[in-house]
PDB file of N, CA and C in Angstrom:
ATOM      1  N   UNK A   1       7.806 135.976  70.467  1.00  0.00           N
ATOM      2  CA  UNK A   1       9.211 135.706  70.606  1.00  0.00           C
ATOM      3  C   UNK A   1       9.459 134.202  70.686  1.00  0.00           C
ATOM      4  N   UNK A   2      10.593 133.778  70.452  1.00  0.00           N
ATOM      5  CA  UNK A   2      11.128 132.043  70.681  1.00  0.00           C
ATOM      6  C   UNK A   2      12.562 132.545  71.087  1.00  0.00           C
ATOM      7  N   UNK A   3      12.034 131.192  71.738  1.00  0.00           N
ATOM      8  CA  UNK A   3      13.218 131.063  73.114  1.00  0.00           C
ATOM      9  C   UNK A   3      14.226 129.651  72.871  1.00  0.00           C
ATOM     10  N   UNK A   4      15.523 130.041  72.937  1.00  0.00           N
ATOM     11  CA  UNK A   4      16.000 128.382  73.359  1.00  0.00           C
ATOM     12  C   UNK A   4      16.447 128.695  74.654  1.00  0.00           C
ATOM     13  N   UNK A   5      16.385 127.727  75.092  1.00  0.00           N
ATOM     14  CA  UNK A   5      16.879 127.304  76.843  1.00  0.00           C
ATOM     15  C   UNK A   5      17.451 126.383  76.992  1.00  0.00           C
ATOM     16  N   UNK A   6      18.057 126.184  78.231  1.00  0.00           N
ATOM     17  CA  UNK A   6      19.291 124.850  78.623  1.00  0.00           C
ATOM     18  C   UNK A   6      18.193 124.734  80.299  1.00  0.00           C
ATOM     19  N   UNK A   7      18.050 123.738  80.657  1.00  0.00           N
ATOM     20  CA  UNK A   7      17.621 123.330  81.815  1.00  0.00           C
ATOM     21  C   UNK A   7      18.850 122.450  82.532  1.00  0.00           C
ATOM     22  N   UNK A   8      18.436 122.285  83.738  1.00  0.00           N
ATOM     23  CA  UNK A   8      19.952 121.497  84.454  1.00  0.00           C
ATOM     24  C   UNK A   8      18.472 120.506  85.175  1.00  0.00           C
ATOM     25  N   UNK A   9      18.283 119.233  84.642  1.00  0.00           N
ATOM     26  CA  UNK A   9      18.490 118.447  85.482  1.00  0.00           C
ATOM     27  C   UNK A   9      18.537 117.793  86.635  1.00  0.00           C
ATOM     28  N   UNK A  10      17.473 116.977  87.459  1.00  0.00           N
ATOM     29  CA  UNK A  10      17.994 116.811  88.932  1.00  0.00           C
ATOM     30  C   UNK A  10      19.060 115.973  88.973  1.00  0.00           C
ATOM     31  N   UNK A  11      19.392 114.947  88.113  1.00  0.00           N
ATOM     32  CA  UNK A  11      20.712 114.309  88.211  1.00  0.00           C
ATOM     33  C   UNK A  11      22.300 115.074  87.438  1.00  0.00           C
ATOM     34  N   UNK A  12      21.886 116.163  87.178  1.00  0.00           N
ATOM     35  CA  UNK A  12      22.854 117.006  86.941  1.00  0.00           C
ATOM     36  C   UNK A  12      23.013 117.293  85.196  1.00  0.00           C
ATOM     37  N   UNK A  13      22.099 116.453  84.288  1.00  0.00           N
ATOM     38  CA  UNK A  13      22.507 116.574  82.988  1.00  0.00           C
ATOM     39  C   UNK A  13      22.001 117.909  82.468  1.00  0.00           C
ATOM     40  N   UNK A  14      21.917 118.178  81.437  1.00  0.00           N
ATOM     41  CA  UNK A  14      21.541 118.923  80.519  1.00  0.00           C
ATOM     42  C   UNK A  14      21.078 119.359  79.737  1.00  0.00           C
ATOM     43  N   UNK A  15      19.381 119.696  79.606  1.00  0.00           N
ATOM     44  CA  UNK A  15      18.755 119.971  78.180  1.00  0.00           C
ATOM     45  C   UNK A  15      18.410 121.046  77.380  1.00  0.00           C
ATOM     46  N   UNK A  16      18.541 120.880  75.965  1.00  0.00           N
ATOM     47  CA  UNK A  16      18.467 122.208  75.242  1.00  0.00           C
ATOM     48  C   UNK A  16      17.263 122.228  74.579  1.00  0.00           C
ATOM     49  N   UNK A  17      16.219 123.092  74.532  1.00  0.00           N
ATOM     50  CA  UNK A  17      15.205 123.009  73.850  1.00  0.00           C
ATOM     51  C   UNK A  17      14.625 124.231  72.845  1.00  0.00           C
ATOM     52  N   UNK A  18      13.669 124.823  72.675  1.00  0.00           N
ATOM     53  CA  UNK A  18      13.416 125.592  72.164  1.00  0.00           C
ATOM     54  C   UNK A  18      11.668 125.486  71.960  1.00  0.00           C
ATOM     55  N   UNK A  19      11.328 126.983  71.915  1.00  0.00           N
ATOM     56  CA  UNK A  19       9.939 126.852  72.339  1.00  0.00           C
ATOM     57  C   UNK A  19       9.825 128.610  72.047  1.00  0.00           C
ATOM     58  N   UNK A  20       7.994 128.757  71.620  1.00  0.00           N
ATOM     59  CA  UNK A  20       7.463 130.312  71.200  1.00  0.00           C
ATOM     60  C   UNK A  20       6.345 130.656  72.963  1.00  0.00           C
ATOM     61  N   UNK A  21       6.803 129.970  73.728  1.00  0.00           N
ATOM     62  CA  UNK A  21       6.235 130.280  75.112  1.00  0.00           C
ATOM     63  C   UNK A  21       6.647 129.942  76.357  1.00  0.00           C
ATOM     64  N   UNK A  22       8.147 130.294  76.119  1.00  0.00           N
ATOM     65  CA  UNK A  22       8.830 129.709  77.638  1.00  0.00           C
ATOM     66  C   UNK A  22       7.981 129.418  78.757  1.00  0.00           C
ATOM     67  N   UNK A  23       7.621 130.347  79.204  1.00  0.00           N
ATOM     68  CA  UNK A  23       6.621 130.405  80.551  1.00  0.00           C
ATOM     69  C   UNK A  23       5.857 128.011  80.556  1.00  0.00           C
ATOM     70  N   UNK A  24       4.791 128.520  79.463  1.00  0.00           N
ATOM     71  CA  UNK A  24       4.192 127.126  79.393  1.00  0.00           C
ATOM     72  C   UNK A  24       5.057 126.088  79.264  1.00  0.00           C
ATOM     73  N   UNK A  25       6.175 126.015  78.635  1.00  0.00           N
ATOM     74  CA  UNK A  25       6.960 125.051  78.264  1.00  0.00           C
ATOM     75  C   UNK A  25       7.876 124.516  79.421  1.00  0.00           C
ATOM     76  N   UNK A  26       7.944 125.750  80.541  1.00  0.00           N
ATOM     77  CA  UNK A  26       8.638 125.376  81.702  1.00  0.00           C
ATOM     78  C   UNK A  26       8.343 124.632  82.502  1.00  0.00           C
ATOM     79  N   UNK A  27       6.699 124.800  82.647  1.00  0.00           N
ATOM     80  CA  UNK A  27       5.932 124.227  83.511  1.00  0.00           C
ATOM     81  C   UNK A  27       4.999 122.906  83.018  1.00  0.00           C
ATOM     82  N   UNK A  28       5.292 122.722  81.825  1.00  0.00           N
ATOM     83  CA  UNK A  28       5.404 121.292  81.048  1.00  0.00           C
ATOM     84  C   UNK A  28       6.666 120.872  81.633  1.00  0.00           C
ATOM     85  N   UNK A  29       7.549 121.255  81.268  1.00  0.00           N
ATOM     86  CA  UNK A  29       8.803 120.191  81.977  1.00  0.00           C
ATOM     87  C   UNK A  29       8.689 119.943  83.211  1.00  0.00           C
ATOM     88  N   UNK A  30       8.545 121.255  84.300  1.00  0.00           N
ATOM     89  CA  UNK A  30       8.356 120.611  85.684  1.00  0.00           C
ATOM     90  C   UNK A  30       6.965 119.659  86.165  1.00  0.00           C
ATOM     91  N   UNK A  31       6.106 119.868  85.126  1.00  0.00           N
ATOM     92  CA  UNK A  31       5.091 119.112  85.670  1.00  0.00           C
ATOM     93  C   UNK A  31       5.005 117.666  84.930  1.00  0.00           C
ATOM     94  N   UNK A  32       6.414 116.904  84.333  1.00  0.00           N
ATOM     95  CA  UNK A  32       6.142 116.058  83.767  1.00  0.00           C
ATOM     96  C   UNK A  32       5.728 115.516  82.358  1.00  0.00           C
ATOM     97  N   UNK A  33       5.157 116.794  82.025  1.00  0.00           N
ATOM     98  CA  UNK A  33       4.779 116.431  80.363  1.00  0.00           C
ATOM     99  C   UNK A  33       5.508 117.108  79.172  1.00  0.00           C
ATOM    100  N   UNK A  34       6.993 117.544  79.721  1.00  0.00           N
ATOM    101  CA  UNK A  34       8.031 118.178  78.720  1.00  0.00           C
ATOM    102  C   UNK A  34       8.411 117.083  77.671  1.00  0.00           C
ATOM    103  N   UNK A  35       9.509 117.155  77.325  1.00  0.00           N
ATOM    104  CA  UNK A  35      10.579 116.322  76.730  1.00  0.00           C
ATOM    105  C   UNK A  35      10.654 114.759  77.173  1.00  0.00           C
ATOM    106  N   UNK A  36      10.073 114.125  76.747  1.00  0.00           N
ATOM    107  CA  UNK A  36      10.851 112.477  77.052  1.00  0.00           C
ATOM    108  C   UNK A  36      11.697 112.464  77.859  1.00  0.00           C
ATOM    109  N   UNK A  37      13.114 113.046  77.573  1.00  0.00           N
ATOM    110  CA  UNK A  37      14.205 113.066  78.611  1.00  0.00           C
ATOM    111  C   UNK A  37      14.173 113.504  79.905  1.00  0.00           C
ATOM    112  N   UNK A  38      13.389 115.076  79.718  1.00  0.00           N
ATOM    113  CA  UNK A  38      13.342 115.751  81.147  1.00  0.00           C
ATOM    114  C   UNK A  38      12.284 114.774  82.030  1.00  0.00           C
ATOM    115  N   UNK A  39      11.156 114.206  81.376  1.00  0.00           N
ATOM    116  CA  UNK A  39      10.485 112.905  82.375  1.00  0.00           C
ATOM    117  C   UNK A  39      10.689 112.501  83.337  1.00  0.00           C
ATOM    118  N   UNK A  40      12.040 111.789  82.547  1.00  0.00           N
ATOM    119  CA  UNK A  40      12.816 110.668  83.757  1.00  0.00           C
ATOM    120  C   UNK A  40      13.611 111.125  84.377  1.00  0.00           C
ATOM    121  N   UNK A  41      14.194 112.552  84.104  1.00  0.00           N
ATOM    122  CA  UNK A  41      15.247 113.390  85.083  1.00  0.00           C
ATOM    123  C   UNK A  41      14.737 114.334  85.787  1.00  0.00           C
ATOM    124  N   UNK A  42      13.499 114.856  86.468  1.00  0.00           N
ATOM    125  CA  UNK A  42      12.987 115.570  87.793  1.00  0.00           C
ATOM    126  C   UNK A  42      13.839 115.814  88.815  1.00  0.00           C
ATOM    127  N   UNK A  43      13.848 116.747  89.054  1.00  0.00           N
ATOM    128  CA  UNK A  43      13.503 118.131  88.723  1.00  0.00           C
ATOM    129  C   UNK A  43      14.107 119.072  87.674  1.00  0.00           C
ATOM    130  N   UNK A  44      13.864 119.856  86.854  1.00  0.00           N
ATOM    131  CA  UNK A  44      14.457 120.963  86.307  1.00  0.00           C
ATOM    132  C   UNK A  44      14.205 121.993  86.618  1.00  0.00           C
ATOM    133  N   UNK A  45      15.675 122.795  85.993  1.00  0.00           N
ATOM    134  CA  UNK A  45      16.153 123.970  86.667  1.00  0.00           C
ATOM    135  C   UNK A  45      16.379 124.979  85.356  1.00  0.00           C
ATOM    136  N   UNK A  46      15.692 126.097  84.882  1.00  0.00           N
ATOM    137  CA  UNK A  46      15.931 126.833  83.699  1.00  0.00           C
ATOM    138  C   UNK A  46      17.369 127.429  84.165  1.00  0.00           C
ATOM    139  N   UNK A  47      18.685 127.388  83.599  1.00  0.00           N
ATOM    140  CA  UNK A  47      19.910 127.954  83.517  1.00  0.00           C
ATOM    141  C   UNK A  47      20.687 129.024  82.412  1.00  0.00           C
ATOM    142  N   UNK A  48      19.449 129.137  81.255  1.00  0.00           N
ATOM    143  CA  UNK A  48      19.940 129.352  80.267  1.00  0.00           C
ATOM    144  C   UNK A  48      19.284 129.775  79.201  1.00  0.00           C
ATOM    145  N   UNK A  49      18.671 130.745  78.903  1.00  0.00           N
ATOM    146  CA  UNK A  49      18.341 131.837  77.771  1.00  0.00           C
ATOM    147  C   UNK A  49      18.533 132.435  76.681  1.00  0.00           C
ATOM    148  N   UNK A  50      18.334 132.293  75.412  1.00  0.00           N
ATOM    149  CA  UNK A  50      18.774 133.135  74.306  1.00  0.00           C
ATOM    150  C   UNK A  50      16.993 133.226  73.442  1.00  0.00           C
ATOM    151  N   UNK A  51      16.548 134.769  73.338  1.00  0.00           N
ATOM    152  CA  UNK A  51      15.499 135.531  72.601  1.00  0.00           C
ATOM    153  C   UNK A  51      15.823 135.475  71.193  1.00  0.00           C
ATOM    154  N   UNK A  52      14.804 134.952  70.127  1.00  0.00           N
ATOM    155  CA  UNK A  52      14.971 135.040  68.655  1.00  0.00           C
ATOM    156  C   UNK A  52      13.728 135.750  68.172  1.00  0.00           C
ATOM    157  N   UNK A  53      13.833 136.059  67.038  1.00  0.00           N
ATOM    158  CA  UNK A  53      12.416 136.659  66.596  1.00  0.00           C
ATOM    159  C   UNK A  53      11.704 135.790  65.757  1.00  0.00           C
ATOM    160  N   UNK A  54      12.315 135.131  65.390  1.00  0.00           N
ATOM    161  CA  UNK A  54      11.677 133.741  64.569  1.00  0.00           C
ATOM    162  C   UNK A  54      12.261 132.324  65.029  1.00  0.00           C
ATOM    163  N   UNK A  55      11.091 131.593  64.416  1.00  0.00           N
ATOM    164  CA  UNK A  55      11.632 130.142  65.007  1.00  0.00           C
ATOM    165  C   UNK A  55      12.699 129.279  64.571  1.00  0.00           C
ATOM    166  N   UNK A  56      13.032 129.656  62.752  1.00  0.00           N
ATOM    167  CA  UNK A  56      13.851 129.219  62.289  1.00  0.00           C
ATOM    168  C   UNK A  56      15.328 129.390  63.207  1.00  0.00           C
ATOM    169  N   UNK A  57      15.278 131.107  63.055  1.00  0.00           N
ATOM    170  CA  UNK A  57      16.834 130.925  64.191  1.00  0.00           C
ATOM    171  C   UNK A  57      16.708 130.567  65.175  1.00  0.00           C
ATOM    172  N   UNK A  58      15.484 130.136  65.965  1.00  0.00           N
ATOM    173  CA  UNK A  58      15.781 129.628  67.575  1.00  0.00           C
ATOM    174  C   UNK A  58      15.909 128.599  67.246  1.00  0.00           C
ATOM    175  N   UNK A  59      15.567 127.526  66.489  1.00  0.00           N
ATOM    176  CA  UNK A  59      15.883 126.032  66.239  1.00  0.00           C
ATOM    177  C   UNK A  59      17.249 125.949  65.647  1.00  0.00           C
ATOM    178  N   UNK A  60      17.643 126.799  64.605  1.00  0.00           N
ATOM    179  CA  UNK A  60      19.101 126.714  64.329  1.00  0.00           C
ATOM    180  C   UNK A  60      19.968 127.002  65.356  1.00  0.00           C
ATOM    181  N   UNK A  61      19.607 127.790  66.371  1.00  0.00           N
ATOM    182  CA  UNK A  61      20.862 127.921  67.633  1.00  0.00           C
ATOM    183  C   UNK A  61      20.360 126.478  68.354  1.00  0.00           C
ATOM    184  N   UNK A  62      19.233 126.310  68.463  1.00  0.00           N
ATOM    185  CA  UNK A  62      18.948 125.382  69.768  1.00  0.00           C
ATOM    186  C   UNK A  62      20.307 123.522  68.730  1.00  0.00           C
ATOM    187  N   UNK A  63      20.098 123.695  67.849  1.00  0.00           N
ATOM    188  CA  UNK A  63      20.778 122.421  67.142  1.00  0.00           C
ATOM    189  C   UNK A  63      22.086 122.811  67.586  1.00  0.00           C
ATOM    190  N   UNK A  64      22.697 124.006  67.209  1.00  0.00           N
ATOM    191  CA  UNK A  64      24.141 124.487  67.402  1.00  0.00           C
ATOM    192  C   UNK A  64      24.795 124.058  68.655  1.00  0.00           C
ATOM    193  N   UNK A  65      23.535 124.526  69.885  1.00  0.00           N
ATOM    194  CA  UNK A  65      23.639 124.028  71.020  1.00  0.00           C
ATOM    195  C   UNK A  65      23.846 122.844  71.895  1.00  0.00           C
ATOM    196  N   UNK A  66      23.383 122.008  71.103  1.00  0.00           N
ATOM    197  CA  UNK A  66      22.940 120.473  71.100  1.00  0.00           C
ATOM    198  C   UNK A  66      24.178 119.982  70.217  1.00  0.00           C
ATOM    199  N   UNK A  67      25.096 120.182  69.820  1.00  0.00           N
ATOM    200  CA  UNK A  67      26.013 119.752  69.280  1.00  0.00           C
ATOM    201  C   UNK A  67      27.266 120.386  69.993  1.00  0.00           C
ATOM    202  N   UNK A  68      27.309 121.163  71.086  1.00  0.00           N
ATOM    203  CA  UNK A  68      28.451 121.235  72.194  1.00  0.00           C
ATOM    204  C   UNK A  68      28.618 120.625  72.893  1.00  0.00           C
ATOM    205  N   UNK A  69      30.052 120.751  73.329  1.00  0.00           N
ATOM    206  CA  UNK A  69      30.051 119.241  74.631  1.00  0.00           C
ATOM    207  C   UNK A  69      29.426 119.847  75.629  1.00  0.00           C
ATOM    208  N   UNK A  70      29.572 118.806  76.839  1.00  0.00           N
ATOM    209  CA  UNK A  70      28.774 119.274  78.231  1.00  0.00           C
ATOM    210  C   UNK A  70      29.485 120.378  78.704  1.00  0.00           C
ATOM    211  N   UNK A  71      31.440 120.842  78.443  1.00  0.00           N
ATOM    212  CA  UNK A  71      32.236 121.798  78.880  1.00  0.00           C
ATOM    213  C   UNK A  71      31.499 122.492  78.285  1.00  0.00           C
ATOM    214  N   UNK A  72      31.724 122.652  76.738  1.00  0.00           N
ATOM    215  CA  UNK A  72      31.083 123.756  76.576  1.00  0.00           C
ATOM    216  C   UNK A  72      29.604 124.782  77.051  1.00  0.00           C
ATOM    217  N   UNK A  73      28.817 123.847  76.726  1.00  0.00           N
ATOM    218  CA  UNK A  73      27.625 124.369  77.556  1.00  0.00           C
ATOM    219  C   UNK A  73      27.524 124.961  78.749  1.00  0.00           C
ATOM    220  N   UNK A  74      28.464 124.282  79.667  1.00  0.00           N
ATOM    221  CA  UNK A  74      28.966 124.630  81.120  1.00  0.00           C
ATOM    222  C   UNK A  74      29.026 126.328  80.934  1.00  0.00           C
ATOM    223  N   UNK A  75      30.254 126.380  79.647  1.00  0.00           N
ATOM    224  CA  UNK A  75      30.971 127.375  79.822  1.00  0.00           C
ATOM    225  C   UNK A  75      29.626 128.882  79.252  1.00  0.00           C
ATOM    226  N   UNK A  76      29.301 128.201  78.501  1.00  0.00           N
ATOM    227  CA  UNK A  76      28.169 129.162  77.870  1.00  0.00           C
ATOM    228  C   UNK A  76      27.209 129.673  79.046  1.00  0.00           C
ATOM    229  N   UNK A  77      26.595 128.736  79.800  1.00  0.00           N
ATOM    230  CA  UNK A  77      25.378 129.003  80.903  1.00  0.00           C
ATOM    231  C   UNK A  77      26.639 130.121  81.701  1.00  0.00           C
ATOM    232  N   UNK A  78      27.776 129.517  82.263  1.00  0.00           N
ATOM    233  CA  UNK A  78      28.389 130.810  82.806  1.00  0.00           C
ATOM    234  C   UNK A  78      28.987 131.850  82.822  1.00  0.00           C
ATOM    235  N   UNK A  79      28.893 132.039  81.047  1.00  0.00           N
ATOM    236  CA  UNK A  79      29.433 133.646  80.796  1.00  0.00           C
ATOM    237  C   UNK A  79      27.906 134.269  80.953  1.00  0.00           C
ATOM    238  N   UNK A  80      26.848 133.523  79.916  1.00  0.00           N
ATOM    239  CA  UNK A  80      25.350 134.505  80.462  1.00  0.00           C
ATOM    240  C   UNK A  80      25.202 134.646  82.043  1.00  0.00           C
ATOM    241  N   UNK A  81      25.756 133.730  82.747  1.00  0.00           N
ATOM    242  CA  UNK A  81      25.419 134.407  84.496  1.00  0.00           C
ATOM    243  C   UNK A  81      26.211 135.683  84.635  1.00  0.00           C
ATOM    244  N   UNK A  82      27.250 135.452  84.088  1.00  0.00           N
ATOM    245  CA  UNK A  82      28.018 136.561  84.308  1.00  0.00           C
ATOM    246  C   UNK A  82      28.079 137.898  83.381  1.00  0.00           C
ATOM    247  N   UNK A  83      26.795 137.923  82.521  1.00  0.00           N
ATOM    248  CA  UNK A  83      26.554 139.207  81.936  1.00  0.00           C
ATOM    249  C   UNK A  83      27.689 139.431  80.445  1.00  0.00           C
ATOM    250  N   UNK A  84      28.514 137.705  80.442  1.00  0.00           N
ATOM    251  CA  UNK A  84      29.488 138.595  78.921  1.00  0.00           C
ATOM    252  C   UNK A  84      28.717 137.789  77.657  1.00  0.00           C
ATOM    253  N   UNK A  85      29.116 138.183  76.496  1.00  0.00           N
ATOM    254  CA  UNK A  85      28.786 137.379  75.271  1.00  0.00           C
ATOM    255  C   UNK A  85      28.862 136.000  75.785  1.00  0.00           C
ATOM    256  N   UNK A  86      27.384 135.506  75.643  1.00  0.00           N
ATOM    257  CA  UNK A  86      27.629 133.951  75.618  1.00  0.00           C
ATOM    258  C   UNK A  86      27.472 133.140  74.349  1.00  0.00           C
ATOM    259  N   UNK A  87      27.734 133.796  73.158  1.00  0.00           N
ATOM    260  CA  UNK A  87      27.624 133.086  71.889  1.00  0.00           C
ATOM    261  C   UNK A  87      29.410 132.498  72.227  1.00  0.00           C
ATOM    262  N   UNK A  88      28.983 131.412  71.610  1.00  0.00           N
ATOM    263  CA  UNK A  88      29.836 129.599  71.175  1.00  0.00           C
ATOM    264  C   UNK A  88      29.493 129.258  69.558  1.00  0.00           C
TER     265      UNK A  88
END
């Protein structure tokens, strides 16, 4: 399976990534050796989930994603908390 995800940030920002092993990729970010960005922003927080069966569409949502504002994203992480369609 591939995953995109949104992480939150210890200074509150926002990252979108995408990855075929959430689990490892999480614990690359918290342990420092994720993303460039997540580096310098410790701690992260996984907020945000969407399952693909291939990588092509998890990278085409994860871009889609990455091209919303910060509202939006906001708004996306909190319809998935709240169980409704979170496609944007």
């Amino acid at each position: 399976m591939n995953w995109v995800y949104i992480l939150r940030c210890g200074d509150g920002s926002l990252y979108t990534g995408w990855t075929n092993d959430l689990e490892h990729r999480l614990k690359m970010h918290a342990d420092g050796k994720g993303g460039k960005y997540t580096r310098s922003h410790l701690p992260v927080e996984l907020v945000y989930t969407e399952q693909f069966e291939t990588s092509t569409q998890a990278r085409s949502r994860e871009a889609k994603i990455k091209g919303l504002s910060r509202t939006e994203k906001l708004r996306l992480i909190e319809r998935k908390e709240k169980g409704e369609n979170a496609e944007i």
